[in-house]
N, C-alpha and C. Protein backbone atom coordinates (compact mmCIF):
# COMPACT_ATOMS: atom_id res chain seq x y z
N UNK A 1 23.93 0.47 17.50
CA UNK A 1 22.70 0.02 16.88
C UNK A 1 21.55 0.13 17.88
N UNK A 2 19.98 0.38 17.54
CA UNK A 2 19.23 0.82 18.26
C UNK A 2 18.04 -0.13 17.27
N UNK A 3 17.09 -0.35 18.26
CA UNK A 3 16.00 -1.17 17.16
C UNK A 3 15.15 -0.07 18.02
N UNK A 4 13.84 0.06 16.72
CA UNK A 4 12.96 1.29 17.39
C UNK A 4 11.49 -0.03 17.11
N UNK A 5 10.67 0.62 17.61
CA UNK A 5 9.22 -0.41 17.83
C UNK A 5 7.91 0.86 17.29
N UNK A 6 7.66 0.35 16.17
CA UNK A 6 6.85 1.35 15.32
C UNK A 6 5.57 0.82 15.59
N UNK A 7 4.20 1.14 15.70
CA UNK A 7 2.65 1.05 15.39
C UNK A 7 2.44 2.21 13.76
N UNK A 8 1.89 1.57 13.00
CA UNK A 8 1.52 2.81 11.79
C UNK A 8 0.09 2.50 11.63
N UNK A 9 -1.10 2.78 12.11
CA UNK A 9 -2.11 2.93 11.50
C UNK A 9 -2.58 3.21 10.26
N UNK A 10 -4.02 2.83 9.73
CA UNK A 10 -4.43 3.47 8.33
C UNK A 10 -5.91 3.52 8.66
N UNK A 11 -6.13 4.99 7.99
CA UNK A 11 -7.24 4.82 7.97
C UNK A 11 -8.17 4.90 6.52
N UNK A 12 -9.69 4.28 6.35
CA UNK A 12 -9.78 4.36 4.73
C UNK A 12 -10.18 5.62 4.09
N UNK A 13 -9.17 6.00 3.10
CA UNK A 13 -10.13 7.37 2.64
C UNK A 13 -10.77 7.13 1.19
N UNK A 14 -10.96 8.01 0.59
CA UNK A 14 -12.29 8.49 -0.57
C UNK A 14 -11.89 7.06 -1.78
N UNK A 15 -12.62 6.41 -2.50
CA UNK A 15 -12.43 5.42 -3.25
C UNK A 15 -11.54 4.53 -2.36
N UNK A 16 -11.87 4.03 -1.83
CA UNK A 16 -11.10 2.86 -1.11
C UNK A 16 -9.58 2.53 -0.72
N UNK A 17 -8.96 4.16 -0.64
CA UNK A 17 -7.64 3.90 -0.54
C UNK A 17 -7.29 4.27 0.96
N UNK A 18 -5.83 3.81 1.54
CA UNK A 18 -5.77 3.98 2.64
C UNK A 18 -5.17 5.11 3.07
N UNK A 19 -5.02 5.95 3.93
CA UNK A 19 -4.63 6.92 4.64
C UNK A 19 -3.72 7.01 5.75
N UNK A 20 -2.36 7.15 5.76
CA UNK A 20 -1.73 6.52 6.86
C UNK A 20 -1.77 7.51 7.97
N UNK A 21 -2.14 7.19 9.39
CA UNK A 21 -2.00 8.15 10.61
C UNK A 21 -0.69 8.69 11.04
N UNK A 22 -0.16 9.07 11.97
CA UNK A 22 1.06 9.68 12.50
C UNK A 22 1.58 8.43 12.43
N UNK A 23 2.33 8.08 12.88
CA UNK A 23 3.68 6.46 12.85
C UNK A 23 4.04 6.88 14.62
N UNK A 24 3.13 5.94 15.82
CA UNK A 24 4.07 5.68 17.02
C UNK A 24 5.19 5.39 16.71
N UNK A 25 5.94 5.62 18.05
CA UNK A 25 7.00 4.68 18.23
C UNK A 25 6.28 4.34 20.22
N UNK A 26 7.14 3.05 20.02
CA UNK A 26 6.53 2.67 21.06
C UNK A 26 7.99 2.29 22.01
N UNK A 27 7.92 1.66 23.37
CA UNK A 27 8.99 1.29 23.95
C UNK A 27 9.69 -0.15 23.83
N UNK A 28 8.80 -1.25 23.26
CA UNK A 28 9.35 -2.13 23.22
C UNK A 28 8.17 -3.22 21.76
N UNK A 29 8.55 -4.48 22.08
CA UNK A 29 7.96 -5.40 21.11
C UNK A 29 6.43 -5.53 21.80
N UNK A 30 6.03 -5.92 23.29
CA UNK A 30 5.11 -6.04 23.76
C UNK A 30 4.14 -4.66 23.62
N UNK A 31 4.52 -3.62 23.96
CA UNK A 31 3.98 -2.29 23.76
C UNK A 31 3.19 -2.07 22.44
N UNK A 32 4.59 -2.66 21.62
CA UNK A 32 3.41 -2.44 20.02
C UNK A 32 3.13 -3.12 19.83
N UNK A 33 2.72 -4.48 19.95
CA UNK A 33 2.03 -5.53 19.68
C UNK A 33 0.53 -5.24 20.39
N UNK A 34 0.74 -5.03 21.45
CA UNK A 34 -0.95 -4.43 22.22
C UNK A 34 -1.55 -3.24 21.78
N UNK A 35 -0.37 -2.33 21.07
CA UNK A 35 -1.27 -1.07 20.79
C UNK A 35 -2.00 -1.22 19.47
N UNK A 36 -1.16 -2.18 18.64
CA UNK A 36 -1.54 -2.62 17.31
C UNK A 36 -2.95 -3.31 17.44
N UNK A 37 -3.10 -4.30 18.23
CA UNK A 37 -4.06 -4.84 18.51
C UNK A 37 -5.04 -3.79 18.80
N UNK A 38 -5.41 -3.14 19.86
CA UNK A 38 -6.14 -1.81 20.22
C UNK A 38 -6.76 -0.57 19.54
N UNK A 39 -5.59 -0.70 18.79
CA UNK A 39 -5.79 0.27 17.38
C UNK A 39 -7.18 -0.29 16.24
N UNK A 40 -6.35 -1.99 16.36
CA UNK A 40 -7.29 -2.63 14.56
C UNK A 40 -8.82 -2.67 15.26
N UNK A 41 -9.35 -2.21 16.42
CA UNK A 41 -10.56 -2.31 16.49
C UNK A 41 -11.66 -1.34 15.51
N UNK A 42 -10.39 -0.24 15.75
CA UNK A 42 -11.01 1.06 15.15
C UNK A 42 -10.53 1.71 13.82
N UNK A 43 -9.53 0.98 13.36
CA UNK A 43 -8.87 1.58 11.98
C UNK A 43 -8.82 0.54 10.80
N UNK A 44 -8.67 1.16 9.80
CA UNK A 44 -8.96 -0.21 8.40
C UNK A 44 -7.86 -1.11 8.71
N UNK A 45 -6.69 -0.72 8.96
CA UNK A 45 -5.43 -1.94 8.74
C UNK A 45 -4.51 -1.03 10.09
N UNK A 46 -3.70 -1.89 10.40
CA UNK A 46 -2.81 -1.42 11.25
C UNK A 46 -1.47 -2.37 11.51
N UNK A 47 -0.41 -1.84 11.16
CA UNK A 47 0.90 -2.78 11.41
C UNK A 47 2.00 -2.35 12.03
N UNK A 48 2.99 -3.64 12.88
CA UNK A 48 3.99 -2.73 13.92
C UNK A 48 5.25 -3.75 13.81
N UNK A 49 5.67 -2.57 13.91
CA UNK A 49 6.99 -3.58 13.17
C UNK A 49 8.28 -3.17 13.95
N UNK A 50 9.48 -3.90 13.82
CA UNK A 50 10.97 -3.45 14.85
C UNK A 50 11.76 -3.54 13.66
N UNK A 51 12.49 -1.87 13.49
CA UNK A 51 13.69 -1.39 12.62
C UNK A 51 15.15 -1.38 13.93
N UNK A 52 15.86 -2.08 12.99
CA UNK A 52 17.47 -1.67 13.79
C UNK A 52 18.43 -0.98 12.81
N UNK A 53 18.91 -0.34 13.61
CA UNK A 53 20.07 0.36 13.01
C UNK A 53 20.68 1.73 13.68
N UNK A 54 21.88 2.50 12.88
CA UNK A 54 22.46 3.53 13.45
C UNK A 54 21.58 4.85 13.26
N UNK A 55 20.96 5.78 13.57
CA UNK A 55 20.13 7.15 13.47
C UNK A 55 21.17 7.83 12.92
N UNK A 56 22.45 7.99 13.39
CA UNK A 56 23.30 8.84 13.62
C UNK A 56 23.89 8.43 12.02
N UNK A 57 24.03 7.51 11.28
CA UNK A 57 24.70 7.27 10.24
C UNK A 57 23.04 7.05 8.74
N UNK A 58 22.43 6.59 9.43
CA UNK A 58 20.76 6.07 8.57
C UNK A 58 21.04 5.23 8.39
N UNK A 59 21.56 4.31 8.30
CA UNK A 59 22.30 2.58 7.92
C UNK A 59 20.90 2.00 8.77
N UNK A 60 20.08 1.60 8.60
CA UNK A 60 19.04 0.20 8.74
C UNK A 60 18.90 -0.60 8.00
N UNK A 61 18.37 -1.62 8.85
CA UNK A 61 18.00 -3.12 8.73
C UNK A 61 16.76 -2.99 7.55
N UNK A 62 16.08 -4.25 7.18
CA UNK A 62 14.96 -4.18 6.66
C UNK A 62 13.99 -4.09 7.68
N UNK A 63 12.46 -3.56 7.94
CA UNK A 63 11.90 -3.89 8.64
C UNK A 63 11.33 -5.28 9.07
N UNK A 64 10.75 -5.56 10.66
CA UNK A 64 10.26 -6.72 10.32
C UNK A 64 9.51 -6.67 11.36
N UNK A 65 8.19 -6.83 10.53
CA UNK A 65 6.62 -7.13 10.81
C UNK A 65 6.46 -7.94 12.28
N UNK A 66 5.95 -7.44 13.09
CA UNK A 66 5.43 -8.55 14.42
C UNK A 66 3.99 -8.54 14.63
N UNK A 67 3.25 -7.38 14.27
CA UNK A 67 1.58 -7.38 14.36
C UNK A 67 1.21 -6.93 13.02
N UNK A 68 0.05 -7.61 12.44
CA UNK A 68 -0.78 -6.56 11.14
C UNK A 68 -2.44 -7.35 11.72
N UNK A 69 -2.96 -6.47 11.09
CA UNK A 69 -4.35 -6.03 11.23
C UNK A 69 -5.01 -5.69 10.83
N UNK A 70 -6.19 -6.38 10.05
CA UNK A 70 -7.20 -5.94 9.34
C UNK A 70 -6.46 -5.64 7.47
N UNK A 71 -7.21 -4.07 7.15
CA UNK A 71 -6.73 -4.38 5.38
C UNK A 71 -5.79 -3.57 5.30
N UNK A 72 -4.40 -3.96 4.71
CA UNK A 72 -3.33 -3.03 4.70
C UNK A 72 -2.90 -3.06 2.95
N UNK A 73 -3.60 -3.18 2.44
CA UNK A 73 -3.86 -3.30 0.62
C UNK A 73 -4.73 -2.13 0.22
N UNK A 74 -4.38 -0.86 -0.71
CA UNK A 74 -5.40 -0.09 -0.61
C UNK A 74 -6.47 -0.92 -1.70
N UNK A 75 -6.12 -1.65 -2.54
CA UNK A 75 -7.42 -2.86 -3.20
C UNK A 75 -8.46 -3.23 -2.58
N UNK A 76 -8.00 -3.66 -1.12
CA UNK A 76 -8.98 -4.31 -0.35
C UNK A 76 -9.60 -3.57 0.13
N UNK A 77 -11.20 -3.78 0.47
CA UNK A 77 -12.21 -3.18 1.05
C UNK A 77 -13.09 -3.40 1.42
């Protein structure tokens, strides 16, 4: 089992919906928690979250959320 440490940005596009950027991966929980932060200065919403599981089989966990930021609803605007 392997837990990976994701950042996913968004940015807003045309009628108020969101746009998702490339998906980091980062090295740990602290890493994406600061980049998440760093990021929501400049992007509509931004969230980072830690998946576990096997790569080798796809068997994961549910994700689970440690930073969000700003609007991650494409409603909101």
């Amino acid at each position: 089992m392997h837990t990976f440490f994701v950042v996913q940005s968004f940015e807003r596009g045309r009628k108020g919906s969101l746009v998702a950027d490339q998906p980091i991966e980062t090295q740990g929980y602290e890493q994406a928690t600061r980049m998440a932060e760093r990021l929501s200065r400049r992007k509509a919403g931004v969230v980072a979250f830690a998946r576990t599981g096997d790569p080798a089989t796809g068997d994961f966990d549910e994700p689970v959320v440690i930073a969000r930021y700003g609007s991650l609803d494409s409603a909101e605007q």
